[in-house]
Protein backbone atom coordinates (compact mmCIF):
# COMPACT_ATOMS: atom_id res chain seq x y z
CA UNK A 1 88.37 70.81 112.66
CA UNK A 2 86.53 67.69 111.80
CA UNK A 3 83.35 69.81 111.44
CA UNK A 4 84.74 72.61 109.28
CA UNK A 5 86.40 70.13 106.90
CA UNK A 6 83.08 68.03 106.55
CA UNK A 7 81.21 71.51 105.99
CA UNK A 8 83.98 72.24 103.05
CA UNK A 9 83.26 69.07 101.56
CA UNK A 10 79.23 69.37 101.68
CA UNK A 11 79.42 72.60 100.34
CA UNK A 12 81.74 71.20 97.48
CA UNK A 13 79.63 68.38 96.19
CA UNK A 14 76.51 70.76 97.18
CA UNK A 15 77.96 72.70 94.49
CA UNK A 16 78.96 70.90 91.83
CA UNK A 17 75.72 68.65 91.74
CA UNK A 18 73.30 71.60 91.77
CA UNK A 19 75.89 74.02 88.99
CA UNK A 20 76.50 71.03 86.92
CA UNK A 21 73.96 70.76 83.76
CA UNK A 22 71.04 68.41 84.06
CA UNK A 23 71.30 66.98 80.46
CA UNK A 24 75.07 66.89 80.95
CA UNK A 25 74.16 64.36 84.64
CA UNK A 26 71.55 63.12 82.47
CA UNK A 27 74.36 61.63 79.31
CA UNK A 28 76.45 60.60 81.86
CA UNK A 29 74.01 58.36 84.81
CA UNK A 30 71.96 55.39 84.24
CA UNK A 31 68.23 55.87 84.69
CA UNK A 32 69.14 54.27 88.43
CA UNK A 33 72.14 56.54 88.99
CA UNK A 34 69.87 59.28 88.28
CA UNK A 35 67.24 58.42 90.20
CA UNK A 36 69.76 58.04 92.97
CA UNK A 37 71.31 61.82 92.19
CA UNK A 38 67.89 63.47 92.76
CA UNK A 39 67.15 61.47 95.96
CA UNK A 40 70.97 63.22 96.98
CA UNK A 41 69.75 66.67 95.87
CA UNK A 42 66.47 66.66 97.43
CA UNK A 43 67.91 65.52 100.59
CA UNK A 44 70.91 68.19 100.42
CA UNK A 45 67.99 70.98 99.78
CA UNK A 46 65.70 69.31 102.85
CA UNK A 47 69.46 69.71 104.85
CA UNK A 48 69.60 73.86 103.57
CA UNK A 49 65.80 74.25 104.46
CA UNK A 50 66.25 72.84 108.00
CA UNK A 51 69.77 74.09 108.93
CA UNK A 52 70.69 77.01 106.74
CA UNK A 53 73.47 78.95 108.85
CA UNK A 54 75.56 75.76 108.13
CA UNK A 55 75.94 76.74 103.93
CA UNK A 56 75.80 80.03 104.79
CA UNK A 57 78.47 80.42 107.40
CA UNK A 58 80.43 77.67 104.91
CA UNK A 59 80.12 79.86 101.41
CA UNK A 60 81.37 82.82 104.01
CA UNK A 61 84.75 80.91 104.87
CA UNK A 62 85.03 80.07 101.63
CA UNK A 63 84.70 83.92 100.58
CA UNK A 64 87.05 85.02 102.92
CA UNK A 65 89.38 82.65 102.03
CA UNK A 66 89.34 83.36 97.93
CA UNK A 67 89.51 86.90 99.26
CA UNK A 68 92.69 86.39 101.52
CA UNK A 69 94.55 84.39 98.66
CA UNK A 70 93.75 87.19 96.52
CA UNK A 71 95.26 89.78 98.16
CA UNK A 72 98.15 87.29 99.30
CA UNK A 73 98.78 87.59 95.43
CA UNK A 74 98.31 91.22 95.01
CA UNK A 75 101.01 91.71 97.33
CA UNK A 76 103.19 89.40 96.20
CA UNK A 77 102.64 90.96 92.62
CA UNK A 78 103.60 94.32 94.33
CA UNK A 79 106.67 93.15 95.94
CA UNK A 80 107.77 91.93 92.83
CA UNK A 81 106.92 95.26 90.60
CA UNK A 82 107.53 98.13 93.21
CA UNK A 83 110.92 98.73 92.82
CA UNK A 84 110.59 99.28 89.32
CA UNK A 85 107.63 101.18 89.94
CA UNK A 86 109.88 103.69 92.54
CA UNK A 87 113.14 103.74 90.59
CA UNK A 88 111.69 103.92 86.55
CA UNK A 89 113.56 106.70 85.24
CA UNK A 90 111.36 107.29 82.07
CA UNK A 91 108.02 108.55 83.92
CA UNK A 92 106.85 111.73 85.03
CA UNK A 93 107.51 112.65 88.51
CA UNK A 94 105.90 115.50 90.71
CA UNK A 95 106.73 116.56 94.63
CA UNK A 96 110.34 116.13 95.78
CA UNK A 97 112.49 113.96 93.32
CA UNK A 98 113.97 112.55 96.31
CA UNK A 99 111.36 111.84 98.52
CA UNK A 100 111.38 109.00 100.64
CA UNK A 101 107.65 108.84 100.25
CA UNK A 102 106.32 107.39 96.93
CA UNK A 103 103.40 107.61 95.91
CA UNK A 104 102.27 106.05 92.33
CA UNK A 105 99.07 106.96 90.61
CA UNK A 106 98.18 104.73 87.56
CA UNK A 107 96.44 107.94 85.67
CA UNK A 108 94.67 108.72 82.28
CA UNK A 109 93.96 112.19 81.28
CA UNK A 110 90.31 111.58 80.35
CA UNK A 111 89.43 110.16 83.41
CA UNK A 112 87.59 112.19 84.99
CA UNK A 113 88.61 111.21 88.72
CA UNK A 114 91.63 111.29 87.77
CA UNK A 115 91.10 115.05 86.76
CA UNK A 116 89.10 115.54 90.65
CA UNK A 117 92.81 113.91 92.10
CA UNK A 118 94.89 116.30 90.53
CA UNK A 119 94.62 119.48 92.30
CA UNK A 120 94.53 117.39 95.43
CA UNK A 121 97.78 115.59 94.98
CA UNK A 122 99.01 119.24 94.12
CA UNK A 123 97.75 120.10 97.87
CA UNK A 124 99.47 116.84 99.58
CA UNK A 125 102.32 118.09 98.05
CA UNK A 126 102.54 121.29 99.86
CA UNK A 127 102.02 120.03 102.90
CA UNK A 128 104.15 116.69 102.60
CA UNK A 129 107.52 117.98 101.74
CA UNK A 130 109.06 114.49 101.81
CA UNK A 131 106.38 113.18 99.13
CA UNK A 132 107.20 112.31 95.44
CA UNK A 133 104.62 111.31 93.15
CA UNK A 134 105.22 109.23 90.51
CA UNK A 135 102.44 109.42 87.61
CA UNK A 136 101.92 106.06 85.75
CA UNK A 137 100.74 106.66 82.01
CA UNK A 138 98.15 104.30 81.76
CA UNK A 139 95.72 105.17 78.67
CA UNK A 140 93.21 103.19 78.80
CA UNK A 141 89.79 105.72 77.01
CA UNK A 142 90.30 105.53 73.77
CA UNK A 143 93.11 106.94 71.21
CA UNK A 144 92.72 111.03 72.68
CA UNK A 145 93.98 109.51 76.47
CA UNK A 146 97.14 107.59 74.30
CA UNK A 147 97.77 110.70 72.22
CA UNK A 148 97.51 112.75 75.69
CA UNK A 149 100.36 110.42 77.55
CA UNK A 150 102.54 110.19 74.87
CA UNK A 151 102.41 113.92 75.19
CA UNK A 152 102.98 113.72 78.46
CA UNK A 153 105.82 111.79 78.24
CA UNK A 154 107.63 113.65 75.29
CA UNK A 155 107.69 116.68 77.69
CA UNK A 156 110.07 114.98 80.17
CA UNK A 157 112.40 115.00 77.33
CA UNK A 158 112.00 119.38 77.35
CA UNK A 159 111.82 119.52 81.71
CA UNK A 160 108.57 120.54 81.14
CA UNK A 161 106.58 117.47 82.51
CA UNK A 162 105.04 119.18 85.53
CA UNK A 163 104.04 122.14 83.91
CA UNK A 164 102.31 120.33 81.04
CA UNK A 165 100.17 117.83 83.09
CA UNK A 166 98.97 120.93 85.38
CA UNK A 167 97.95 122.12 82.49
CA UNK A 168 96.53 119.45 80.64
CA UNK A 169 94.65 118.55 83.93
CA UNK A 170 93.29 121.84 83.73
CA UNK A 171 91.38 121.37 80.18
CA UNK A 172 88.06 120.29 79.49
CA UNK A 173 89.90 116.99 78.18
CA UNK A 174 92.75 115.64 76.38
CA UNK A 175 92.80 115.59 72.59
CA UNK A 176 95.16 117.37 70.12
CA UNK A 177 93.22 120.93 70.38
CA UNK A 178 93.72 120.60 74.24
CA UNK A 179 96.69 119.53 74.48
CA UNK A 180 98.55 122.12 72.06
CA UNK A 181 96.84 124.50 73.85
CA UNK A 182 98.48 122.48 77.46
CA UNK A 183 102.00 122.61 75.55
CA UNK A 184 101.96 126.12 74.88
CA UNK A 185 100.62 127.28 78.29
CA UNK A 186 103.74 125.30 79.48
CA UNK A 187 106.42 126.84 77.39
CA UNK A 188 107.17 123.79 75.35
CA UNK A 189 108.56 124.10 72.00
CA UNK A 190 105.73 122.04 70.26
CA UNK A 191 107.06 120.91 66.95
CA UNK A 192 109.91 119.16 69.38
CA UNK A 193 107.30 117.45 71.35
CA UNK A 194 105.28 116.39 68.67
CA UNK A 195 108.46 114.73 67.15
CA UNK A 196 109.24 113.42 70.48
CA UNK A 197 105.86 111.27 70.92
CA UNK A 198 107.31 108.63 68.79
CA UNK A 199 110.06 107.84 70.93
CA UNK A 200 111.20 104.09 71.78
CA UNK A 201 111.16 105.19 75.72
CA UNK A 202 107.20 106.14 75.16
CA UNK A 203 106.42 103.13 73.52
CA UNK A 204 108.14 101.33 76.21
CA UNK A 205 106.85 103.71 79.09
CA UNK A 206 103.31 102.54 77.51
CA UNK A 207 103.42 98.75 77.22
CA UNK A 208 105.06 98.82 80.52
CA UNK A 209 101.81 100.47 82.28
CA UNK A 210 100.08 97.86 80.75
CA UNK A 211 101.94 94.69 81.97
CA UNK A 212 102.21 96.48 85.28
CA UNK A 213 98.45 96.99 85.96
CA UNK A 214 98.26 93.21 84.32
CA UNK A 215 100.75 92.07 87.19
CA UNK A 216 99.00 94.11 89.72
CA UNK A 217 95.58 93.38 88.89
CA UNK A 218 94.87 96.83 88.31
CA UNK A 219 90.73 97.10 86.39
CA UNK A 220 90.88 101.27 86.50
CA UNK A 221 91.97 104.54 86.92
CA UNK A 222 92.88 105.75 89.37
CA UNK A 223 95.00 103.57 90.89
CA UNK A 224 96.97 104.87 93.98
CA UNK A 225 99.92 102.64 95.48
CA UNK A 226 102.00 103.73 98.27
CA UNK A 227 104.09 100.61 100.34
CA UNK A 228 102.72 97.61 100.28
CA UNK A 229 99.08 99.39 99.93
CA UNK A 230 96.75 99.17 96.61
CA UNK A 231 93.84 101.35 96.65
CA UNK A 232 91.49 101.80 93.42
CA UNK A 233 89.35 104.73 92.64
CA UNK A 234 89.37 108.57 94.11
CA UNK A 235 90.02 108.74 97.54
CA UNK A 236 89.51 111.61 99.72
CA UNK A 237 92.27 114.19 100.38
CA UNK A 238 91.95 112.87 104.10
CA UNK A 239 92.74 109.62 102.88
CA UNK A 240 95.70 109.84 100.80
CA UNK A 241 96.64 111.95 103.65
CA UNK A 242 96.29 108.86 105.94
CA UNK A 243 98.77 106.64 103.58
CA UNK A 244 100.68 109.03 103.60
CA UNK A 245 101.24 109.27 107.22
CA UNK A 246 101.49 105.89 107.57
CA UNK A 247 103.73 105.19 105.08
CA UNK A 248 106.24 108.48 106.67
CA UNK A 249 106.00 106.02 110.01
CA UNK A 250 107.22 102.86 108.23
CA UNK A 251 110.10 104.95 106.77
């Protein structure tokens, strides 16, 4: 214990003295203090040269440790957002509406992994009838992907959601040509949706993406959470399938 602590504090004045600016040292030390600082560093560099596992295995524990607080606050951040995250009434929902099984994609509709995901959630729905997805607006590529989910959104308001991201999924991309074209193939009555866009539960839907992927640490799309479980980027059907299946055991 003695050991690891004095390697912590090695590597800790090792690091400060080598990151920290020479003319900064240089304002701040006498011309003895200075001459005493580079007798320090050389000898701390002869120490690295001769016995080099030491810093290494050192900056390792110190990795691992930024890495465990980390996700110590990720899932703190998650047990403080996931309820709202399950239960939010004003998002678009896919699977069985009463699923125990949730699982939450943080999604824009010009992403193009996002796009890959789509037709395999559709296939983990088929063959998990207990799973309900819950599809997190989060437009994040430019003014087409926030024109897209507010879209999006405005169909809940017809009980045409499903229909109208299948087929918005299913375009080249989302923009207003693409997505009148997604309304129509859904059977929405388009003036409505248009003047349904602008609503206050979009707005809020929107900013509340936002502050979520803040909380959660969220960088990209997409995002999958199911549990207590984070997982960015496009995963595998296999994968998904794996959460999945675990999360059906905690239940």
């Amino acid at each position: 214990m003695i050991l690891k602590t004095a390697l912590r504090v090695f590597a800790v004045f090792l690091w400060a003295l080598i990151s920290a600016p020479a003319t900064s040292l240089a304002q701040q030390s006498t011309p003895l203090e200075q001459v005493e600082q580079e007798a320090i560093k050389a000898l701390i560099l002869q120490t690295i040269r001769e016995n080099p596992d030491v810093l290494v295995d050192t900056l390792l524990a110190f990795q691992e440790e930024a890495e465990a607080a980390a996700q110590a606050q990720q899932r703190a951040a998650i047990q403080r957002v996931g309820e709202l995250l399950r239960t939010d009434a004003n998002t678009g929902v896919m699977g069985n509406p009463e699923g125990d099984i949730v699982l939450v994609e943080f999604f824009d509709y010009n992403c193009p992994y996002c796009r890959r995901a789509a037709p395999v959630l559709l296939e983990l729905i088929e063959k998990n009838p207990d799973l309900r997805i819950i599809l997190r607006e989060w437009p994040i590529l430019g003014p087409d992907s926030v024109l897209a989910a507010r879209a999006s959104l405005a169909a809940i308001k017809q009980n045409g959601f499903e229909a109208f991201h299948e087929a918005l999924m299913a375009q080249p991309r989302a923009n207003a040509v693409f997505i009148r074209r997604a309304a129509e193939q859904a059977g929405l009555d388009y003036d409505q949706l248009q003047a349904d866009m602008g609503a206050p539960e979009v707005d809020a839907h929107i900013a509340t993406s936002h502050d979520l992927a803040r909380q959660l640490g969220i960088s990209g799309t997409p995002t999958f959470l199911i549990g207590e479980t984070l997982v960015p980027g496009l995963l595998e059907k296999a994968d998904l399938q794996a959460l999945i299946a675990e999360a059906g055991d905690v239940n």
